[in-house]
Protein backbone atom coordinates (compact mmCIF):
# COMPACT_ATOMS: atom_id res chain seq x y z
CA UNK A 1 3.84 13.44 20.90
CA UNK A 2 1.67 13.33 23.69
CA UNK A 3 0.24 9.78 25.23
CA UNK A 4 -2.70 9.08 23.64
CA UNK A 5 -1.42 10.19 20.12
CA UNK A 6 1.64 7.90 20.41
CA UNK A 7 -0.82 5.34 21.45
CA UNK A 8 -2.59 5.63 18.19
CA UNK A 9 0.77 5.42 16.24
CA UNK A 10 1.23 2.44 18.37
CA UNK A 11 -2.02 0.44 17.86
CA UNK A 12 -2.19 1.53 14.23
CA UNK A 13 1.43 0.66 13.13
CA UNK A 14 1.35 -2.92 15.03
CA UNK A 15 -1.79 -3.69 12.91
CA UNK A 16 -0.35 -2.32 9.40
CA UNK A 17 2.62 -4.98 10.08
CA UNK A 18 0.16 -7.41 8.69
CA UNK A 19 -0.48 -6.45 5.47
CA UNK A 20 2.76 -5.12 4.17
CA UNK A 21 4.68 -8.21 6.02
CA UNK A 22 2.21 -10.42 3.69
CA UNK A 23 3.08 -8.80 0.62
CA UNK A 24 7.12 -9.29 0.91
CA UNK A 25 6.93 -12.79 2.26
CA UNK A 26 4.45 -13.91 -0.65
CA UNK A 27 6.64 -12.43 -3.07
CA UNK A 28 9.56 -14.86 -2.86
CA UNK A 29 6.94 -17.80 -2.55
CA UNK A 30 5.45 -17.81 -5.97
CA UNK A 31 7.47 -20.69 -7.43
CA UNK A 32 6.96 -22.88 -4.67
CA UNK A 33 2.93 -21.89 -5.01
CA UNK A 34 3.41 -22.92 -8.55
CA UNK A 35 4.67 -26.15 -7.66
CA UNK A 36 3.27 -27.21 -4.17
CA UNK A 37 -0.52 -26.15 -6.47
CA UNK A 38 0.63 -27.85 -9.49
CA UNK A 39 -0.70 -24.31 -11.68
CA UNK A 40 1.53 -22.35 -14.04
CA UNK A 41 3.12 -19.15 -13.37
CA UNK A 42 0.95 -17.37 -15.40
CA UNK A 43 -1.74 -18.52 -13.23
CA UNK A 44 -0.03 -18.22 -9.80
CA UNK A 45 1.15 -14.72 -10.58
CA UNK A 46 -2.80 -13.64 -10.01
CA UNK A 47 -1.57 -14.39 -6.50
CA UNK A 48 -0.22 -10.73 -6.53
CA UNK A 49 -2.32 -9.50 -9.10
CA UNK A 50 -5.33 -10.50 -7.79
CA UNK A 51 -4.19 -8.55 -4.43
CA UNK A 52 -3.01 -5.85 -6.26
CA UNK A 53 -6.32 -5.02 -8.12
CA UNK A 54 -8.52 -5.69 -5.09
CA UNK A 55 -6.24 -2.73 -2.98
CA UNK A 56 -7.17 -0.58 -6.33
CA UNK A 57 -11.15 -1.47 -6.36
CA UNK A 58 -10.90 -0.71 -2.25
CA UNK A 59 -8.73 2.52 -1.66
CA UNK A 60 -11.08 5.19 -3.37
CA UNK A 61 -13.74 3.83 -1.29
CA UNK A 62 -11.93 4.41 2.12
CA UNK A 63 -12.81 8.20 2.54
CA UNK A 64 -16.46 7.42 1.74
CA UNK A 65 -16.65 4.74 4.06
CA UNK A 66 -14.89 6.65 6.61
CA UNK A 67 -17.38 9.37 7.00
CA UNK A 68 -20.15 6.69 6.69
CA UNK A 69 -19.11 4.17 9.78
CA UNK A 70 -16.17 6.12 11.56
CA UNK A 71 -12.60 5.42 11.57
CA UNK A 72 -12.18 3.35 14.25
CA UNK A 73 -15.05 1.01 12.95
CA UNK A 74 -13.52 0.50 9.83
CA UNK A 75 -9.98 0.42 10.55
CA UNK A 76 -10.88 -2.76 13.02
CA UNK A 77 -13.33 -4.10 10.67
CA UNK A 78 -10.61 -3.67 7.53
CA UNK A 79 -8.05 -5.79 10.07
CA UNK A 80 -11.15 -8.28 10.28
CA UNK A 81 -11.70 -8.96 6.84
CA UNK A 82 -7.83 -9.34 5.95
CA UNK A 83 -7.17 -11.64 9.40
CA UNK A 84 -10.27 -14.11 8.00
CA UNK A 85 -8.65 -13.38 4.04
CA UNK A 86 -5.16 -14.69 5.83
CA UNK A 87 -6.78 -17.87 7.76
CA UNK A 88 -8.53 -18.67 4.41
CA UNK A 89 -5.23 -18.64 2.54
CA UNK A 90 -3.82 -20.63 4.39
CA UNK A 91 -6.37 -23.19 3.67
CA UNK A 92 -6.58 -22.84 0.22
CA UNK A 93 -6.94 -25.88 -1.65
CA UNK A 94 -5.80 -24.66 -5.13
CA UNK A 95 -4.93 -22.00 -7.03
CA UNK A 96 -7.94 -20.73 -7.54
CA UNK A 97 -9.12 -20.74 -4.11
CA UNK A 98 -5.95 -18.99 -3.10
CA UNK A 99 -6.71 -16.39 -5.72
CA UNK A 100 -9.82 -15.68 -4.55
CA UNK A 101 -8.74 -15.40 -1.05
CA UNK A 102 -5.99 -13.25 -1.48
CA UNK A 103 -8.87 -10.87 -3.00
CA UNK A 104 -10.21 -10.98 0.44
CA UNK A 105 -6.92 -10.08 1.85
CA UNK A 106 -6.15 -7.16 -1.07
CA UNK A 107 -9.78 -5.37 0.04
CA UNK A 108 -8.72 -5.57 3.91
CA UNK A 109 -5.37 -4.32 3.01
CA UNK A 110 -6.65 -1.33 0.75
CA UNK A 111 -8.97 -0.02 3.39
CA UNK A 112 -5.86 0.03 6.26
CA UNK A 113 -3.40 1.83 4.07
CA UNK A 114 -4.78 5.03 3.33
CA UNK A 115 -6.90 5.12 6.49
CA UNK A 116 -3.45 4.88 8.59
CA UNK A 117 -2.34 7.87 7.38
CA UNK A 118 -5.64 9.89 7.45
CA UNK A 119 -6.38 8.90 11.19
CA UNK A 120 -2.83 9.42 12.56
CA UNK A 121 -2.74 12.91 10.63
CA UNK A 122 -6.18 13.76 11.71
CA UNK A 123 -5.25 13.23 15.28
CA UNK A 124 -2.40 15.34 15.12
CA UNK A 125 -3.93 18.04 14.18
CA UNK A 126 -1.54 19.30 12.20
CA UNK A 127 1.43 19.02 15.10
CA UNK A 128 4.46 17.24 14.47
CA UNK A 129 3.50 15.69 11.43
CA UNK A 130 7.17 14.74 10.32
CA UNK A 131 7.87 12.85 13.59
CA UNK A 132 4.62 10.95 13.39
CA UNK A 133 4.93 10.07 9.74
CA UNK A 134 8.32 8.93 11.38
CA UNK A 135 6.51 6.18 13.02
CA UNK A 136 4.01 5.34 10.59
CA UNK A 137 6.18 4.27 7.90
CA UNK A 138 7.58 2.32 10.28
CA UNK A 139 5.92 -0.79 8.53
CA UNK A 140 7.42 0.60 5.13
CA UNK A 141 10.86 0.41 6.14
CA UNK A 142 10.57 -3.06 8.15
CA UNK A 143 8.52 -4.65 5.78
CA UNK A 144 11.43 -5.28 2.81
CA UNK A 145 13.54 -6.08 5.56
CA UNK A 146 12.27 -9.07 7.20
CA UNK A 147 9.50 -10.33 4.93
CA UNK A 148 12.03 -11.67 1.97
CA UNK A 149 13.74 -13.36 5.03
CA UNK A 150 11.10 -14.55 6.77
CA UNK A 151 9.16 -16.17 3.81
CA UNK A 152 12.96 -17.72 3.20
CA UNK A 153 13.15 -19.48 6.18
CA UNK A 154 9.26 -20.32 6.31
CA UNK A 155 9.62 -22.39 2.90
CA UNK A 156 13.15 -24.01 4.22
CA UNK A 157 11.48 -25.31 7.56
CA UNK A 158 7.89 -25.68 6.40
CA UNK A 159 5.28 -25.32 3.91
CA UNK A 160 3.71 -22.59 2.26
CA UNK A 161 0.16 -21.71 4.09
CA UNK A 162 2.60 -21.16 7.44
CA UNK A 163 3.13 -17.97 5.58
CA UNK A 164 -0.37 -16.23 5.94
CA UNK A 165 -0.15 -17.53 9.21
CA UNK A 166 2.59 -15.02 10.18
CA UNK A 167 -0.09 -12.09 9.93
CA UNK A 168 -2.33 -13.32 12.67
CA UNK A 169 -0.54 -12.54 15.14
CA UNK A 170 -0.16 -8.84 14.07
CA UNK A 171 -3.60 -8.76 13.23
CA UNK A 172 -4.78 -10.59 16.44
CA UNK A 173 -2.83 -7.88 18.27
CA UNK A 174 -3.57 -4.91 16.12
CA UNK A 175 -7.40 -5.68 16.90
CA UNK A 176 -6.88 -5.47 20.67
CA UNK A 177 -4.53 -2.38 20.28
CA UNK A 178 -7.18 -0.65 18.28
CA UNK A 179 -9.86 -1.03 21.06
CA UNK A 180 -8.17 -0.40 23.78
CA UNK A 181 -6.17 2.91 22.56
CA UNK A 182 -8.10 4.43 19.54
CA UNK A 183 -10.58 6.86 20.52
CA UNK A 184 -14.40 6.10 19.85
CA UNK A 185 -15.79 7.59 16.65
CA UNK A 186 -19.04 7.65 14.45
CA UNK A 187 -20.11 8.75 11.26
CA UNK A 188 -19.12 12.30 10.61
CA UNK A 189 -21.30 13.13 7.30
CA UNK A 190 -24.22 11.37 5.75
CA UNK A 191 -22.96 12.52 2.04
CA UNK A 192 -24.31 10.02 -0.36
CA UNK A 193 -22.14 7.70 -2.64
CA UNK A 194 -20.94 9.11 -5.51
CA UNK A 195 -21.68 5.94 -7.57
CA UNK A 196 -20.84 7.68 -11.24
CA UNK A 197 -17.28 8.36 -9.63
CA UNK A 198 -17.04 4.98 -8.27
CA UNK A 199 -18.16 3.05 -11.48
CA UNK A 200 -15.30 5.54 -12.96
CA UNK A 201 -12.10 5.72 -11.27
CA UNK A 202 -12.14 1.64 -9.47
CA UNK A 203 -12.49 0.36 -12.76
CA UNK A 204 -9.34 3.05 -14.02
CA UNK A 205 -6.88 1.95 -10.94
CA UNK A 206 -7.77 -2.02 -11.70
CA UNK A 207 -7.46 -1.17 -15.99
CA UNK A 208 -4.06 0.72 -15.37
CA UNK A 209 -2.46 -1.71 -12.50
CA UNK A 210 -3.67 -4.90 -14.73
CA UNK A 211 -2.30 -3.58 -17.53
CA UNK A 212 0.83 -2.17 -15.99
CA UNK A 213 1.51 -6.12 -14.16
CA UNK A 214 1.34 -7.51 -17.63
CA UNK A 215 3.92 -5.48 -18.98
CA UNK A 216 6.55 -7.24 -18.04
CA UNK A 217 6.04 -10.71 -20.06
CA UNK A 218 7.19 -11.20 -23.34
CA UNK A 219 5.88 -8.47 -25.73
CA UNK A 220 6.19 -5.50 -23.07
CA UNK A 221 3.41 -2.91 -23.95
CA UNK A 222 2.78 -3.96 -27.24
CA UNK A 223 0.99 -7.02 -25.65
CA UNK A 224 -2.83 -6.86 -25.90
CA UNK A 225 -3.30 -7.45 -22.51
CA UNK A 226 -1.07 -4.72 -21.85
CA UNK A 227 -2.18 -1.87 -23.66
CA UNK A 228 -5.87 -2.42 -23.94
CA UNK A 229 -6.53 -2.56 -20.17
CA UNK A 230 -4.45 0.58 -19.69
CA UNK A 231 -5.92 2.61 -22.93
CA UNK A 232 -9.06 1.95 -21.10
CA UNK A 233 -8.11 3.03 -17.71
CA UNK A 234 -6.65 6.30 -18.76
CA UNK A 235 -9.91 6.98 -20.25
CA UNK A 236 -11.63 6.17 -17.63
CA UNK A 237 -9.58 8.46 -15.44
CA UNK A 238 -9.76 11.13 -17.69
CA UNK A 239 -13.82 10.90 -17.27
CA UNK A 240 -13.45 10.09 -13.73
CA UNK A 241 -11.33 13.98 -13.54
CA UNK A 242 -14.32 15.72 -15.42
CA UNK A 243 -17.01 14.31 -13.85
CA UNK A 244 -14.21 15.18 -9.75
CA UNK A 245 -13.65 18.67 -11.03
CA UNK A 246 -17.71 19.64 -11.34
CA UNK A 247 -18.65 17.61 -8.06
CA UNK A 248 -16.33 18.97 -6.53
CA UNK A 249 -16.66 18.06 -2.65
CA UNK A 250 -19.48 16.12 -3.45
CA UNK A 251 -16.92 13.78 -5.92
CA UNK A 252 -15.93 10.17 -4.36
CA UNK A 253 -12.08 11.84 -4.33
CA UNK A 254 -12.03 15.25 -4.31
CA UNK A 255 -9.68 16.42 -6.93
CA UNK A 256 -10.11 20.11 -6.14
CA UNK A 257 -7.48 19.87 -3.17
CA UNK A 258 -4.85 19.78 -6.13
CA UNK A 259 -5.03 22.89 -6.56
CA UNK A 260 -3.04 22.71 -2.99
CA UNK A 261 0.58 22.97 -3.62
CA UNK A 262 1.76 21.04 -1.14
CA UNK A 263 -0.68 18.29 -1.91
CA UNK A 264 0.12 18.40 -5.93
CA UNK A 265 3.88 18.16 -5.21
CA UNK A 266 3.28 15.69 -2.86
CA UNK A 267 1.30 13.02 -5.10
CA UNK A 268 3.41 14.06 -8.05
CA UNK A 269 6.31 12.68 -5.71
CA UNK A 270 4.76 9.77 -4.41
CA UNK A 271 4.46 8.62 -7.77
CA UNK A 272 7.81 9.12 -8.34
CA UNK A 273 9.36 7.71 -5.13
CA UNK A 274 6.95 4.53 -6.12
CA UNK A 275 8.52 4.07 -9.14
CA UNK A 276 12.17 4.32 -7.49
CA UNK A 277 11.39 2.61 -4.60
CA UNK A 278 9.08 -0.77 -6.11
CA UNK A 279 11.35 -0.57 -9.47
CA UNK A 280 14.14 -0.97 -7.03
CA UNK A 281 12.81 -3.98 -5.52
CA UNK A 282 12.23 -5.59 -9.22
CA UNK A 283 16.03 -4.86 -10.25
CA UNK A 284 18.28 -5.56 -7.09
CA UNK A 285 16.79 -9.10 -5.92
CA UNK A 286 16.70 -9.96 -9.54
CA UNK A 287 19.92 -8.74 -9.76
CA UNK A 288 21.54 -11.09 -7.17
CA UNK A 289 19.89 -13.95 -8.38
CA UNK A 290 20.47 -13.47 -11.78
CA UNK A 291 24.14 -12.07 -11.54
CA UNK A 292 25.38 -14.17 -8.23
CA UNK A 293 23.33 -16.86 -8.90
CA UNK A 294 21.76 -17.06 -5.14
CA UNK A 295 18.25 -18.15 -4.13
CA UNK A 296 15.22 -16.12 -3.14
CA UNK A 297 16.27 -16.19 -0.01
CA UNK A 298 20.07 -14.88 -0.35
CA UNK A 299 18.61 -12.09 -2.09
CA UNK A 300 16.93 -11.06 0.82
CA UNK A 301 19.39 -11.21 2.93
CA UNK A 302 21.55 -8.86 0.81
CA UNK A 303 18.81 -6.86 0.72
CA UNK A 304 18.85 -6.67 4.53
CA UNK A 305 21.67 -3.39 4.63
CA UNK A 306 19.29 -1.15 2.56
CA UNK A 307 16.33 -1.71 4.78
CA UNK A 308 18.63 -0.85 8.00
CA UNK A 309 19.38 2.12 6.26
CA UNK A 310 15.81 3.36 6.14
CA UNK A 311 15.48 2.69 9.61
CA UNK A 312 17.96 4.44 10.68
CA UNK A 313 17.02 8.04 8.81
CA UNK A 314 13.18 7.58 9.72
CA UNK A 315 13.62 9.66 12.75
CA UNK A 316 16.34 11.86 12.16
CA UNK A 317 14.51 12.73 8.55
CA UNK A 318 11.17 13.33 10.83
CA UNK A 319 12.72 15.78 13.23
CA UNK A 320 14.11 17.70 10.16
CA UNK A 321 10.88 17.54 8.58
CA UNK A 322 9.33 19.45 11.16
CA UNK A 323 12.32 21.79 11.92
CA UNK A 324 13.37 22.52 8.78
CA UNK A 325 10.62 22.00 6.34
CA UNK A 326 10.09 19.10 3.73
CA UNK A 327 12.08 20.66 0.63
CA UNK A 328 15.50 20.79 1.21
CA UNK A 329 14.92 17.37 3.62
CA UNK A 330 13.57 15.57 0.38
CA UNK A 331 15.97 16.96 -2.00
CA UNK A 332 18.87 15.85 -0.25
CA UNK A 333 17.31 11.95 0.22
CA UNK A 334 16.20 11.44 -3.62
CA UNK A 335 19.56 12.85 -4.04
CA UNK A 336 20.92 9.87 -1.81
CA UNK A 337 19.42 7.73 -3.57
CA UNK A 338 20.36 8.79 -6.79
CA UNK A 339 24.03 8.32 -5.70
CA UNK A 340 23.63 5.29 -4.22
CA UNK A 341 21.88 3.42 -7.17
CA UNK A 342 24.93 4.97 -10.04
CA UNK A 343 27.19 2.39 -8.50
CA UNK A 344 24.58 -0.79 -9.86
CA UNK A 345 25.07 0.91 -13.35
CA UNK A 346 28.73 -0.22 -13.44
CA UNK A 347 28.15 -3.67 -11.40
CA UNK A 348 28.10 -7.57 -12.40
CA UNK A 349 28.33 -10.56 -10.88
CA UNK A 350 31.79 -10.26 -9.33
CA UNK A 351 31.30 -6.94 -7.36
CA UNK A 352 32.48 -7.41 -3.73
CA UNK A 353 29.18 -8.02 -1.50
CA UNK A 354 30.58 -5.63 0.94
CA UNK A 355 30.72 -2.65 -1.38
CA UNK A 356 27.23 -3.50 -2.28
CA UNK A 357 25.83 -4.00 1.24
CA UNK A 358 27.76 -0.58 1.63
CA UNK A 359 25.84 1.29 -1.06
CA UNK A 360 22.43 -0.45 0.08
CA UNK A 361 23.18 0.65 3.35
CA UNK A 362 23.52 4.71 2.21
CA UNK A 363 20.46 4.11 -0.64
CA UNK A 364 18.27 2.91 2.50
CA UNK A 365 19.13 6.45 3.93
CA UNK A 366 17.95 8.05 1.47
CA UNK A 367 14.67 6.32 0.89
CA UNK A 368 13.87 6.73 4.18
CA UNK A 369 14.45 10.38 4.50
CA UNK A 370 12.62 10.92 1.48
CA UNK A 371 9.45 8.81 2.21
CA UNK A 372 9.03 11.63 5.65
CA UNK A 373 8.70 14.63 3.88
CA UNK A 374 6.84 13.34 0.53
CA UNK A 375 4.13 11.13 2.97
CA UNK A 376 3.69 14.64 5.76
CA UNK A 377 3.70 17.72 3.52
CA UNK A 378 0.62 16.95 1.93
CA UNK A 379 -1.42 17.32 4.65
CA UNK A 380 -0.43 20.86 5.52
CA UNK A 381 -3.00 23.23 5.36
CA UNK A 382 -6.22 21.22 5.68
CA UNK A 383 -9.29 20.41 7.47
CA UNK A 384 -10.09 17.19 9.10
CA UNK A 385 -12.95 16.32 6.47
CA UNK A 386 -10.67 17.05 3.30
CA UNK A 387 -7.50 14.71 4.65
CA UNK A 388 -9.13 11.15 3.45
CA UNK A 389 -9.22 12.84 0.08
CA UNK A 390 -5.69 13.96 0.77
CA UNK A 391 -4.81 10.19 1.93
CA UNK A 392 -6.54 8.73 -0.74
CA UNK A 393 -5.08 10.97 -3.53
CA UNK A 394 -1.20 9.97 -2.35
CA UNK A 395 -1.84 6.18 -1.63
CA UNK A 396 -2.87 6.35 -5.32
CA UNK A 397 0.02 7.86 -6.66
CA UNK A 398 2.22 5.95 -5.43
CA UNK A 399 0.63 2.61 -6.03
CA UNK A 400 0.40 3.57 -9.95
CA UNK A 401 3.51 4.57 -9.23
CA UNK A 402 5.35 2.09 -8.21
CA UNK A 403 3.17 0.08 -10.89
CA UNK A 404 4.63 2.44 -13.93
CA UNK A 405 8.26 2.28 -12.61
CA UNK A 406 8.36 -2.10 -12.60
CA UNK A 407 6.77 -2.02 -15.43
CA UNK A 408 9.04 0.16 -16.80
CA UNK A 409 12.01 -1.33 -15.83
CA UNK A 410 10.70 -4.31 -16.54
CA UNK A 411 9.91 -3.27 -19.98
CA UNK A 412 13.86 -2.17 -20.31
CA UNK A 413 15.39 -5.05 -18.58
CA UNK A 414 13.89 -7.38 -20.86
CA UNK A 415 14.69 -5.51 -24.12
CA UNK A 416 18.22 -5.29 -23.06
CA UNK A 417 18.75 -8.93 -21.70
CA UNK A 418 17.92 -10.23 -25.45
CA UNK A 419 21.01 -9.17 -26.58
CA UNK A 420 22.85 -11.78 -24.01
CA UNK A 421 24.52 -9.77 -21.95
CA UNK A 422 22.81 -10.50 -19.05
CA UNK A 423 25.12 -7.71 -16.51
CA UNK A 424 24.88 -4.80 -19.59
CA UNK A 425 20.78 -5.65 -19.25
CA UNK A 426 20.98 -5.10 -15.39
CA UNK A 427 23.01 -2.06 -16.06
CA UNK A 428 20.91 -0.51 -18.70
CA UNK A 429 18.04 -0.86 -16.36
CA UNK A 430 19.36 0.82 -13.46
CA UNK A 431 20.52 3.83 -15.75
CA UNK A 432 16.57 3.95 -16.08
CA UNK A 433 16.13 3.59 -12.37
CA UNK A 434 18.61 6.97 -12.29
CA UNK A 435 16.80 9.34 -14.34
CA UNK A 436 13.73 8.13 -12.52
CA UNK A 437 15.30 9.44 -9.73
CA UNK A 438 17.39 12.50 -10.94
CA UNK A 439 13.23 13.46 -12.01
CA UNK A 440 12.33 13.43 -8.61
CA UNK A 441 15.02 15.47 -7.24
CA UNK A 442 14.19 18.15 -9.54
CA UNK A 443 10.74 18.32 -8.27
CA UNK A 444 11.10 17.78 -4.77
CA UNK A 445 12.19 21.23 -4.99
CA UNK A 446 8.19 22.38 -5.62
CA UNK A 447 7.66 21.06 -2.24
CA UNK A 448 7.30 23.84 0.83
CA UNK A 449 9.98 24.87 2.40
CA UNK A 450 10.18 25.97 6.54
CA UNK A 451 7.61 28.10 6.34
CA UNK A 452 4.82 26.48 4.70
CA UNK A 453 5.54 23.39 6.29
CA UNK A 454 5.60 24.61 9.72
CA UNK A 455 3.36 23.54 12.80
CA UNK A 456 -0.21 24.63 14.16
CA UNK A 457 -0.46 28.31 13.02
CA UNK A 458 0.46 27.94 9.50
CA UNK A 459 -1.99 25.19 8.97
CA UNK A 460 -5.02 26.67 10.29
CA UNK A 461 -4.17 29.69 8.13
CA UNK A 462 -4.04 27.74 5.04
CA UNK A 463 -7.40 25.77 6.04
CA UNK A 464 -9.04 29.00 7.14
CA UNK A 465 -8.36 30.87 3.82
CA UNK A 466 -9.86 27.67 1.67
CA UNK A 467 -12.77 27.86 3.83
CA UNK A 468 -15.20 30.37 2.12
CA UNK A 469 -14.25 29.02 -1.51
CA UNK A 470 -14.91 25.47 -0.16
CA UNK A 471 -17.89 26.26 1.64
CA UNK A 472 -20.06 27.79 -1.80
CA UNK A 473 -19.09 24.83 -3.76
CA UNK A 474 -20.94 22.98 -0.82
């Protein structure tokens, strides 16, 4: 990559560090939220939720907004608006106030997310788009390493609003980063809103996460608050794809582009890989505690080999990626993974920590050598104006992705633990996790191979034979 490109990646990545630390470390702190704010875990669970449904209300927004103000005005503005969310959590008073504040934080976090992708890939031009993906899922892969571990040691040495604290300095430096390095942009289009498609498809992501969270109390999906919320977001989405597919460019998410292989397969994946990869993070720190008996904070640290793991394929999976295509590169990593999660079907409680560190090790592999291929491929082959769509369309699959797959498992795990057997539960679960996962093999091979997703020449060909068709819709 040349200078000012890695630059980008640079600036961009240091500032997405915030956000996806924030949502690890919280994660092991929500009993200690419970207690230190004297509210019940129903309540303090809208800690996540609430962030969860704010990043669905914000992300098919982003594209809009994009055009509207530019991307380098909104990508600093987003890190605004989730630095003051962080400073405000961390002088939250009560549960509710922390609630509302992580809101703050969920709509900052939602903008940065897709618009990463869309303004590294839109600088590339279509160039080396597996060894930039490379670097930005670098957040991805540190994030499950270091946040569990981090938010450990913050609630062993301190209290619990030092944890939003850790963000400012990422976002404090991401800000500076962005100005200094990210090239100066302005609005691109003056396209109105499409407010029908908004009052559609924010209110489907928030119905089908909501309902999704729920699912794994007591009841599963037969509880009200379960399937009611989801009936009504699928039917929402449903309207929100009629009303996409006669708008066409003119729709808030332009659902046209899935008529794009590459991009189908893609979001088709990334709901898949977000079912393995966020069920995965319900069962194995669950696991450990549950089986082994240790605290939040043990479980991260056993968690620690699998993260190392994707770290260590991010690059080689990115230079494959664009050497080799994204097929065979993703087939062989969900088939990692597959391999590496069999062995939790057959453990308990008094499997040797080395063998499992072992296996989390070789699973970490694997999700990072999928995540390359799945996150790159679906840009190939279009313009500049059509990759927020692009951006938009995969950050949503694999959000109600990973969504379906916890609930899922959830769903299982729980149904399987009433019989007593707590280890059997665990085990029945991961079989789940396997199929999940067997799936996605199966379909990564619908993904491009060398050809397809090669460099400069075979994406302006695609974009240049879409042109006329796109261009009398307009």
């Amino acid at each position: 990559m040349d200078k000012n490109l890695s630059r980008l990646a640079i600036a961009l990545v240091v500032g997405a560090m915030a956000p996806l630390f924030d949502s690890t470390i919280v994660s092991v702190a929500l009993h200690t939220l419970s207690r230190d704010l004297h509210a019940s875990v129903d309540t303090i669970q809208w800690v996540s939720t609430g962030y969860l449904l704010a990043m669905g209300v914000t992300v098919p927004l982003v594209g809009w907004l994009q055009n509207r103000v530019g991307g380098r005005r909104l990508w600093m503005a987003s890190l605004v608006v989730f630095l003051i969310g962080s400073i405000l959590c961390s002088l939250a008073w009560d549960a509710p106030s922390l609630i509302a504040f992580r809101v703050v934080q969920g709509v900052g976090a939602g903008a940065m997310m897709p618009l990463l992708t869309t303004l590294l890939m839109q600088a590339a031009g279509g160039r080396n788009v597996g060894k930039l993906m490379s670097v930005a899922s670098l957040p991805t892969a540190l994030g499950p390493i270091l946040g569990p571990v981090i938010g450990g040691l913050i609630l062993g040495a301190g209290s619990w609003p030092w944890l939003f604290w850790v963000n400012v300095p990422f976002a404090v430096a991401g800000l500076v980063l962005a100005w200094r390095f990210m090239p100066a942009d302005g609005p691109v289009g003056t396209a109105r809103l499409d407010a029908v498609g908004l009052v559609l498809l924010s209110p489907a992501v928030v119905g089908v996460l909501y309902g999704l969270s729920n699912a794994s109390r007591s009841g599963g999906f037969a509880r009200f608050d379960v399937w009611a919320p989801l009936g009504a977001g699928v039917v929402l989405l449903a309207a929100f794809v009629l009303w996409a597919t006669r708008r066409r460019g003119a729709a808030l998410v332009d659902l046209a582009l899935l008529r794009h292989r590459p991009l189908a397969a893609a979001a088709t994946l990334m709901f898949l890989m977000g079912a393995a990869l966020y069920g995965g993070m319900l069962l194995l720190p669950l696991s450990f505690q549950e089986l082994r008996g240790t605290d939040a904070l043990g479980a991260g640290v056993l968690l620690i080999p699998q993260g190392v793991g994707s770290l260590l394929s991010r690059s080689l999976a990115g230079r494959l990626t664009d050497r080799i295509g994204a097929r065979l590169v993703a087939v062989v990593g969900f088939a990692v993974v597959l391999a590496a999660t069999i062995p939790f079907a057959f453990a308990d409680g008094s499997t040797n920590e080395w063998w499992i560190a072992l296996v989390l090790v070789v699973r970490g592999l694997g999700l990072g050598a999928v995540m390359i291929p799945i996150m790159a491929v679906g840009f190939v082959g279009l313009d500049r104006p059509e990759m927020p769509h692009a951006s938009t369309i995969t950050r949503l699959a694999q959000q109600l992705g990973g969504a379906f797959g916890t609930a899922v498992l959830a769903v299982v795990l729980a149904g399987a633990a009433a019989g007593g057997d707590a280890a059997a539960a665990f085990q029945q679960a991961f079989w789940w996790a396997i199929g999940i996962t067997g799936f996605a093999t199966v379909l990564a091979l619908l993904l491009p191979g060398r050809q397809a997703a090669g460099g400069e020449t075979s994406v302006s060909t695609s974009a240049s034979a879409r042109q006329p068709a796109t261009s009398t819709v307009e």
